[in-house]
N, C-alpha and C. Protein backbone atom coordinates (compact mmCIF):
# COMPACT_ATOMS: atom_id res chain seq x y z
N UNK A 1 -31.32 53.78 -16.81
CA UNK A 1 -31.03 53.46 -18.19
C UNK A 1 -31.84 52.23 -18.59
N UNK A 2 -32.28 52.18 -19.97
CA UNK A 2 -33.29 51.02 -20.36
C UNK A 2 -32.44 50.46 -20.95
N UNK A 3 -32.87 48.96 -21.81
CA UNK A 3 -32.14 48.24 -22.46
C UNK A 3 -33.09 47.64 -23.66
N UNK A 4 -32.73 47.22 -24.67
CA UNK A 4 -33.60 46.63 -25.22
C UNK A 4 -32.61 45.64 -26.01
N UNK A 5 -33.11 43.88 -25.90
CA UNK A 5 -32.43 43.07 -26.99
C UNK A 5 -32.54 42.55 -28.00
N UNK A 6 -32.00 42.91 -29.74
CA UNK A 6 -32.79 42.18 -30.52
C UNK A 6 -32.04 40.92 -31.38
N UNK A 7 -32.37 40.02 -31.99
CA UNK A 7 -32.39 38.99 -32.03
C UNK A 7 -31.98 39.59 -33.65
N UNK A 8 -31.01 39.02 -34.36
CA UNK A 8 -29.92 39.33 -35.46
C UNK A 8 -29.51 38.33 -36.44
N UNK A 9 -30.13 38.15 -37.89
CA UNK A 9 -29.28 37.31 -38.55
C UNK A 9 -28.52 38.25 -39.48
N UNK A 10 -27.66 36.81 -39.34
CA UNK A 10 -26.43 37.65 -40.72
C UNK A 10 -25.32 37.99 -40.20
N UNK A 11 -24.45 37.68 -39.08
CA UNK A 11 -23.86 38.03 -38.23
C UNK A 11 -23.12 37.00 -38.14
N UNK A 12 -21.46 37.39 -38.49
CA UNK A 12 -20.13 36.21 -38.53
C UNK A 12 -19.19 36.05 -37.48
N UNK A 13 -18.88 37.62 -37.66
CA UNK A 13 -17.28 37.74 -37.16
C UNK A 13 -17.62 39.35 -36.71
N UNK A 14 -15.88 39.53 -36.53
CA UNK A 14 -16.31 40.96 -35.24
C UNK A 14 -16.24 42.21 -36.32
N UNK A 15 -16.44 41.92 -37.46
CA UNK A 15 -16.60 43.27 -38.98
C UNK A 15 -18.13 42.99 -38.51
N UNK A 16 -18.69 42.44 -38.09
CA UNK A 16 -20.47 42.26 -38.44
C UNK A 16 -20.56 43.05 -37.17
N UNK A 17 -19.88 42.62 -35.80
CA UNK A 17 -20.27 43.54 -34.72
C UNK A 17 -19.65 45.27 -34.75
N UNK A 18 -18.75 45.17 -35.36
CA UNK A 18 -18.29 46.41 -35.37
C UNK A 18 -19.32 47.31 -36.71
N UNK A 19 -19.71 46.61 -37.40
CA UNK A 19 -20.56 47.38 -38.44
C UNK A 19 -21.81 47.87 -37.86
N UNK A 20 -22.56 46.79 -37.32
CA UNK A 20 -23.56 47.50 -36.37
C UNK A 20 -23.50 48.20 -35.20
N UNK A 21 -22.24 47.95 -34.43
CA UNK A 21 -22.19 49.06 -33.58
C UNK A 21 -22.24 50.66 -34.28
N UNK A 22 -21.36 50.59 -34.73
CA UNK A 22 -20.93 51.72 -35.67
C UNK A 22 -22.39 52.84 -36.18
N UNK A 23 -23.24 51.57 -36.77
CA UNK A 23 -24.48 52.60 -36.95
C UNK A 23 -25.90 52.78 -35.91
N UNK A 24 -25.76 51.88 -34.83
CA UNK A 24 -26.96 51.72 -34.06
C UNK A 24 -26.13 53.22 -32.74
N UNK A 25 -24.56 53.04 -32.65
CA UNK A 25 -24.25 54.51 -31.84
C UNK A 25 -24.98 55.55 -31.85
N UNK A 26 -25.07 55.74 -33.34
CA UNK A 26 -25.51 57.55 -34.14
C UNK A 26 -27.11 56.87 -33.90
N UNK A 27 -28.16 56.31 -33.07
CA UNK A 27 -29.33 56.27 -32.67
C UNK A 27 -29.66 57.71 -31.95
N UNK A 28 -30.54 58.23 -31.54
CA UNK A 28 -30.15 59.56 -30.70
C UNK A 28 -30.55 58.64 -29.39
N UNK A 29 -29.70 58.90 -28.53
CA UNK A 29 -30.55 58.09 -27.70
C UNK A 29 -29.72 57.38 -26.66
N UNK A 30 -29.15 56.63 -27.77
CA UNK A 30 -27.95 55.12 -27.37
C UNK A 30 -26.85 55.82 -27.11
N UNK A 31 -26.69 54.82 -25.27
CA UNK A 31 -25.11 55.31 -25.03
C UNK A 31 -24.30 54.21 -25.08
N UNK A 32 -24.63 53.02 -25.41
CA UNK A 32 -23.75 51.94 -25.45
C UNK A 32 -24.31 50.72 -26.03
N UNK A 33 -23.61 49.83 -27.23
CA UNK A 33 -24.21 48.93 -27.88
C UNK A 33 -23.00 47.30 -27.68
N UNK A 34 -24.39 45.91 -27.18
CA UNK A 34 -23.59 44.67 -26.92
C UNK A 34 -23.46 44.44 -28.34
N UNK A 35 -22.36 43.76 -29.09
CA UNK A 35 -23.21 42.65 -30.05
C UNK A 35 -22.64 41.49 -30.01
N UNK A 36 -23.28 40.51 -29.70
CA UNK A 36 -22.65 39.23 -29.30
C UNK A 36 -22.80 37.99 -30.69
N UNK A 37 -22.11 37.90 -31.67
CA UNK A 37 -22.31 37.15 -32.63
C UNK A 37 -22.66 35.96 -32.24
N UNK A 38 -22.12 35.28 -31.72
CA UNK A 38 -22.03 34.08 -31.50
C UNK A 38 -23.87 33.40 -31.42
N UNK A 39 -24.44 34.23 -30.34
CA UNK A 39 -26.10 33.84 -30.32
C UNK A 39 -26.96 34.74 -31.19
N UNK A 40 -26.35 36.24 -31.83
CA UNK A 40 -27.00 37.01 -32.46
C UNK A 40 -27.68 37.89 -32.10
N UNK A 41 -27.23 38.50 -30.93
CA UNK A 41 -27.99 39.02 -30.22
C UNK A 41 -27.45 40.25 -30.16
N UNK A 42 -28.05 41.44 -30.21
CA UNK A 42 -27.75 42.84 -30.50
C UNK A 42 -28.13 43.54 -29.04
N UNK A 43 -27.95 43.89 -27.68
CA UNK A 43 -28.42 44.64 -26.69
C UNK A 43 -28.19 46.24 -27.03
N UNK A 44 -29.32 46.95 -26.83
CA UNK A 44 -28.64 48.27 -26.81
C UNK A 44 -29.24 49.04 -25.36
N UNK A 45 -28.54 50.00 -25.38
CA UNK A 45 -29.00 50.49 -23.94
C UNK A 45 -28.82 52.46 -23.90
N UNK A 46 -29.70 52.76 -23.55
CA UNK A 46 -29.94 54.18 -23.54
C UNK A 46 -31.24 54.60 -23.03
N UNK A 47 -31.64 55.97 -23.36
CA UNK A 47 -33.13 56.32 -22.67
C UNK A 47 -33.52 57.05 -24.11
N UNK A 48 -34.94 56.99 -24.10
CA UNK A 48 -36.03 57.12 -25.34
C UNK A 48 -35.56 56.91 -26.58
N UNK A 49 -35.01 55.48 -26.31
CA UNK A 49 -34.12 55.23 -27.77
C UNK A 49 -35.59 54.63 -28.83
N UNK A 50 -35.39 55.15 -30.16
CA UNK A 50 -36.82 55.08 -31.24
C UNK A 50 -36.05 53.38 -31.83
N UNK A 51 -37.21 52.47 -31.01
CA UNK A 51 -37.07 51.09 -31.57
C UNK A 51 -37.27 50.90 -33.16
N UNK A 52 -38.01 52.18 -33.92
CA UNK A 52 -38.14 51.97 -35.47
C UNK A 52 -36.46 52.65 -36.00
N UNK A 53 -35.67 53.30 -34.89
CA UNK A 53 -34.64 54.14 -35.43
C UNK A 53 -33.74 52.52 -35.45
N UNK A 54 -33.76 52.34 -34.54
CA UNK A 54 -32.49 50.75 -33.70
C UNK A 54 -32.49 49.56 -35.06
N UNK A 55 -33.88 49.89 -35.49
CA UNK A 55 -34.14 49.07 -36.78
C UNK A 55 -33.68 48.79 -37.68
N UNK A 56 -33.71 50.51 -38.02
CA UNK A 56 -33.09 51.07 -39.33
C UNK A 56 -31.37 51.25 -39.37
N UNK A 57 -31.43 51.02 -38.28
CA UNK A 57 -29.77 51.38 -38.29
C UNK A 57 -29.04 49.72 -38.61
N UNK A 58 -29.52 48.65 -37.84
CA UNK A 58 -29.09 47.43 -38.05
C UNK A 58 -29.82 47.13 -39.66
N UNK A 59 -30.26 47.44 -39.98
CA UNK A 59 -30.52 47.25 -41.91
C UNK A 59 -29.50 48.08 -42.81
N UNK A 60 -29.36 49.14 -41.99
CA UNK A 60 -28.52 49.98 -42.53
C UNK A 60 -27.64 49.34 -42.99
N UNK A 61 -26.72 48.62 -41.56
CA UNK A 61 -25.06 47.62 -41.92
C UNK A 61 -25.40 46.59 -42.17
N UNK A 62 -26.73 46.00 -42.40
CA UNK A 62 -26.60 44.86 -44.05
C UNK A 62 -27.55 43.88 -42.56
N UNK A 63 -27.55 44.05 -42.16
CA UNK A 63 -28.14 42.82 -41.03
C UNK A 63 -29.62 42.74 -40.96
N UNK A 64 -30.31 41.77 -40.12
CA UNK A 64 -32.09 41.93 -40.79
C UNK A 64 -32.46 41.55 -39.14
N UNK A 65 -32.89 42.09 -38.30
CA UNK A 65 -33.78 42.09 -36.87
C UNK A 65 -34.45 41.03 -37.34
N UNK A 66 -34.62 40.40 -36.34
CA UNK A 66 -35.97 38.91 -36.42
C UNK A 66 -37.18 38.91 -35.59
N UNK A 67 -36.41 39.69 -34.46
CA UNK A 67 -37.14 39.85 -33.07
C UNK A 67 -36.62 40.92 -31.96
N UNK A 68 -37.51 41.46 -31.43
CA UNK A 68 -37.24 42.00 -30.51
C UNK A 68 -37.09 41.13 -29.49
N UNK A 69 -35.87 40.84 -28.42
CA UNK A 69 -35.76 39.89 -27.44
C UNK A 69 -36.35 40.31 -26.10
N UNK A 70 -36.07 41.53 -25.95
CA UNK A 70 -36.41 41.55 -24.31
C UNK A 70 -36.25 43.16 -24.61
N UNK A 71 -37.15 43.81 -23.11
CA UNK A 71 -36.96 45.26 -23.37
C UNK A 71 -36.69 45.78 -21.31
N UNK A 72 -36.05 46.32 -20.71
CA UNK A 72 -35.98 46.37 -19.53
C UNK A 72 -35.52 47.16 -18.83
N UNK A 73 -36.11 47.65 -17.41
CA UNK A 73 -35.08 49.11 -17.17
C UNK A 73 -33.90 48.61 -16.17
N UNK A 74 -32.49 49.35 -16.80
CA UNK A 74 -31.61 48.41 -16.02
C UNK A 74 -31.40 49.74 -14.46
């Protein structure tokens, strides 16, 4: 399984993590999503997950990617 972490503003409380979980799930791809408000950091983890899909999904629930953090096979 791979991982990839991205770096998240706009992110409060656990409505912000639960909003992006919610839409980065329906990725095809993703079997499980971190979101850790506190540093902003979004991990997702699955196999041939589309980094332009992971994108679109965290814009989707109102949030804006800054960076891709790290990408790795776990």
């Amino acid at each position: 399984m791979a991982e990839k972490t991205y770096s998240v503003t706009g992110m409060s409380c656990g409505h912000c993590a639960a909003s992006i979980t919610e839409e980065v799930v329906e990725v095809p791809g993703v079997t499980k999503v971190d979101v850790d408000v506190p540093t902003g950091r979004v991990t997702v983890h699955g196999e041939s997950v589309d980094d332009d899909a992971v994108r679109a999904a965290i814009t989707e629930a109102g949030y804006e990617v800054t960076a891709a953090v790290q990408g790795a096979a776990a």
